[in-house]
Protein backbone atom coordinates (compact mmCIF):
# COMPACT_ATOMS: atom_id res chain seq x y z
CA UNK A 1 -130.62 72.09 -31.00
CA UNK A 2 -127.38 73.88 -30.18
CA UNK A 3 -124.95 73.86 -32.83
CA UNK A 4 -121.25 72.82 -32.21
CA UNK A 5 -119.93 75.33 -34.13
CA UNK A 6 -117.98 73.01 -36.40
CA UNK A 7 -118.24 73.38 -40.27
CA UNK A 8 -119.99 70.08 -42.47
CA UNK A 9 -119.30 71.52 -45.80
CA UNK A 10 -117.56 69.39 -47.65
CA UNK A 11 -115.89 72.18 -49.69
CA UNK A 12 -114.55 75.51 -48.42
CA UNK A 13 -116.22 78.77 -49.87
CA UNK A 14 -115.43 82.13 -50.93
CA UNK A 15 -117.80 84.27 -49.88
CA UNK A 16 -118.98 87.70 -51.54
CA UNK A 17 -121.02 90.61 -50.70
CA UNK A 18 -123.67 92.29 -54.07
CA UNK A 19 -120.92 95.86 -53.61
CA UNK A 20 -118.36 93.50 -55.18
CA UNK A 21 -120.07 92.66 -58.30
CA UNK A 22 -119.11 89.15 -59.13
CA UNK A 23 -121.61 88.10 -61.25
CA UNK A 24 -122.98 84.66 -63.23
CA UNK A 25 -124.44 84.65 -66.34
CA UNK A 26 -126.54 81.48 -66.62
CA UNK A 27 -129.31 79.97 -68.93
CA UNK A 28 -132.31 77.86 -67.79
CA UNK A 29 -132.73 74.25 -69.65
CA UNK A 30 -135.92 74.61 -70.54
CA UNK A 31 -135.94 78.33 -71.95
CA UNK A 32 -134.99 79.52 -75.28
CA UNK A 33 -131.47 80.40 -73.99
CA UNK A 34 -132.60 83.67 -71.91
CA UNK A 35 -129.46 85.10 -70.20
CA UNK A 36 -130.19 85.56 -66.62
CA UNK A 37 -127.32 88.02 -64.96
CA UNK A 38 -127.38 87.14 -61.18
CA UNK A 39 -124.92 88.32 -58.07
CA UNK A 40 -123.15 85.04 -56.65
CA UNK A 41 -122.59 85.32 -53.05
CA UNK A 42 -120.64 82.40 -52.10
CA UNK A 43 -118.72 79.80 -54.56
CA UNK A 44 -117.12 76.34 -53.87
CA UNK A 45 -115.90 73.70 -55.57
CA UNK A 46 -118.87 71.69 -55.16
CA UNK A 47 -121.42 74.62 -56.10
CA UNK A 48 -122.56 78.25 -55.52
CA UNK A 49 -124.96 80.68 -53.95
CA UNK A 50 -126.67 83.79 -56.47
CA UNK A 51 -129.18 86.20 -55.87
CA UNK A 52 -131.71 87.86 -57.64
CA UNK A 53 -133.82 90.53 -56.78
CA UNK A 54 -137.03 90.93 -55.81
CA UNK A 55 -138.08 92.25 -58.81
CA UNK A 56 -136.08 90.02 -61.06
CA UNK A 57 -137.04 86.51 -59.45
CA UNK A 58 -137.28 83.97 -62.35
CA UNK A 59 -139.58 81.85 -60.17
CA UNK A 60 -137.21 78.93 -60.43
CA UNK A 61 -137.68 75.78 -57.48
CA UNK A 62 -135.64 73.70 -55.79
CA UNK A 63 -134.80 70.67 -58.52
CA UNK A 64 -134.72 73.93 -61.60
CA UNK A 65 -131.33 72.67 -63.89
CA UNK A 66 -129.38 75.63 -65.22
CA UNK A 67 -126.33 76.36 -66.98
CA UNK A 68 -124.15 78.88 -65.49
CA UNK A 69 -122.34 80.23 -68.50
CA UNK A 70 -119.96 82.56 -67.21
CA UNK A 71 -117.90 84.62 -64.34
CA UNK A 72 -117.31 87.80 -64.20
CA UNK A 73 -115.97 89.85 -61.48
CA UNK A 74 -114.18 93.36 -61.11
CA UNK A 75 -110.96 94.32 -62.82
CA UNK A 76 -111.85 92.46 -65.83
CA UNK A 77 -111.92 88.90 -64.49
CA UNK A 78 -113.65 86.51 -65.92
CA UNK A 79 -114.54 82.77 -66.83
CA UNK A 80 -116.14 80.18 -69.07
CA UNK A 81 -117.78 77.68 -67.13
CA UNK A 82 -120.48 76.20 -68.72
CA UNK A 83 -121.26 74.18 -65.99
CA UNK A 84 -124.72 72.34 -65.40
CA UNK A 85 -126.06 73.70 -61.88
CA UNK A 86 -129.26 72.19 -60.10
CA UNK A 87 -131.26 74.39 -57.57
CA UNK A 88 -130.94 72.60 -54.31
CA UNK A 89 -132.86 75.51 -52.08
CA UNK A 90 -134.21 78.31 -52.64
CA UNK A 91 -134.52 81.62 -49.89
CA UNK A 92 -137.37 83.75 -50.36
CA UNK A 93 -138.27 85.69 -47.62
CA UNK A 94 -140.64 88.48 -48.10
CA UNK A 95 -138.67 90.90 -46.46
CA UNK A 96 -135.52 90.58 -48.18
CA UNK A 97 -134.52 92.44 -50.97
CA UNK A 98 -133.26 89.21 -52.61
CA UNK A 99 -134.33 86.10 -53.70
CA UNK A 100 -131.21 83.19 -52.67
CA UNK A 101 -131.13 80.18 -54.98
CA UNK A 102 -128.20 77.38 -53.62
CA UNK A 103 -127.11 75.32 -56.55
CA UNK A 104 -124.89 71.93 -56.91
CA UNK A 105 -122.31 71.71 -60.12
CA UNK A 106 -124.35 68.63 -62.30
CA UNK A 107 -121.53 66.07 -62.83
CA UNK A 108 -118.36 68.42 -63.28
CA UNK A 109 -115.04 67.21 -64.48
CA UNK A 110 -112.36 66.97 -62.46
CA UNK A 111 -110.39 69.48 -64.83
CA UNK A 112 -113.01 71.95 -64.23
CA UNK A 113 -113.66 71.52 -60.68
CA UNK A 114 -109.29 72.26 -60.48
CA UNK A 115 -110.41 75.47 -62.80
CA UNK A 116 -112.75 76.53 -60.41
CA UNK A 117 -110.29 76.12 -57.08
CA UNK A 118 -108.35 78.64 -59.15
CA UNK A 119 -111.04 80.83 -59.69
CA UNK A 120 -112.06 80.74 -55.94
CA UNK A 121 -108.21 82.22 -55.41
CA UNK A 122 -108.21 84.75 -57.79
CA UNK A 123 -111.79 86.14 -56.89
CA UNK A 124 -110.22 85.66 -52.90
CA UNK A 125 -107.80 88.13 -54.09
CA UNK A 126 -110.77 90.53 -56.13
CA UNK A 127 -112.95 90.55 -52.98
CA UNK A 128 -110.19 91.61 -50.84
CA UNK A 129 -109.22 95.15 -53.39
C-alpha cells in the first residue's frame, strides 16, 4: 500500500533524540513501586514513546499499565505527572539497541492534558539548545 503522506495522529508530537536526555520516571502497577528511568522519544497530548535498552528491558507487553511519575529534561526542567499510561505496542527488534514501548495517557484530566501542551512547548524549546 502506498502511503499518502498525510498525518492520522490525532495529536501533534514533539519528538526527541536519547543525546537530549529527556527522561520519564515511571512505576509499573503491579510492582512494589520499582522506579524505572526510561528515554522518551516522542510526547503528545494523547501519550508518549520511551525506550529502554537492551539490557534494561523490563519485559513489559502491549496492555502493561504504568504510572509515569515524572519529567525531566536538560537545564533543570522538570514535571509531576503522575499520569496512568497503558502499553499500546511494543518495538523489539533484535538488532536495535533499544527496546520502544508506545503508551496512551489512562483517562487524563483535561487540566493535565493543558499541563502537558505546555510541557510539549517548553521541552520544543530544550530540544532545540
Amino acid at each position: 500500500m502506498i502511503s499518502s503522506g498525510v498525518e492520522k495522529r490525532r495529536f501533534s508530537r514533539v519528538f526527541f533524540s536519547i543525546k537530549d536526555e529527556v527522561l520519564g520516571l515511571f512505576t509499573h502497577s503491579d510492582s512494589e513501586k520499582e522506579m524505572i528511568t526510561a528515554n522518551i522519544v516522542n510526547l503528545s497530548e494523547g501519550g508518549l514513546h520511551f525506550v529502554l535498552g537492551r539490557n534494561k528491558n523490563k519485559k513489559f507487553i502491549g496492555g502493561d499499565r504504568l504510572v509515569f511519575s515524572e519529567i525531566k529534561a536538560k537545564k533543570t526542567l522538570e514535571f509531576v505527572a503522575d499520569i496512568e499510561v497503558e502499553i499500546k505496542w511494543v518495538l523489539d527488534d533484535q538488532y536495535l539497541k533499544h527496546v520502544g514501548f508506545g503508551c496512551e495517557f489512562v483517562n487524563i484530566p483535561d487540566a493535565k492534558r493543558k499541563e502537558i501542551v505546555q510541557l510539549m512547548n517548553r521541552l520544543f524549546q530544550v530540544g532545540k539548545e
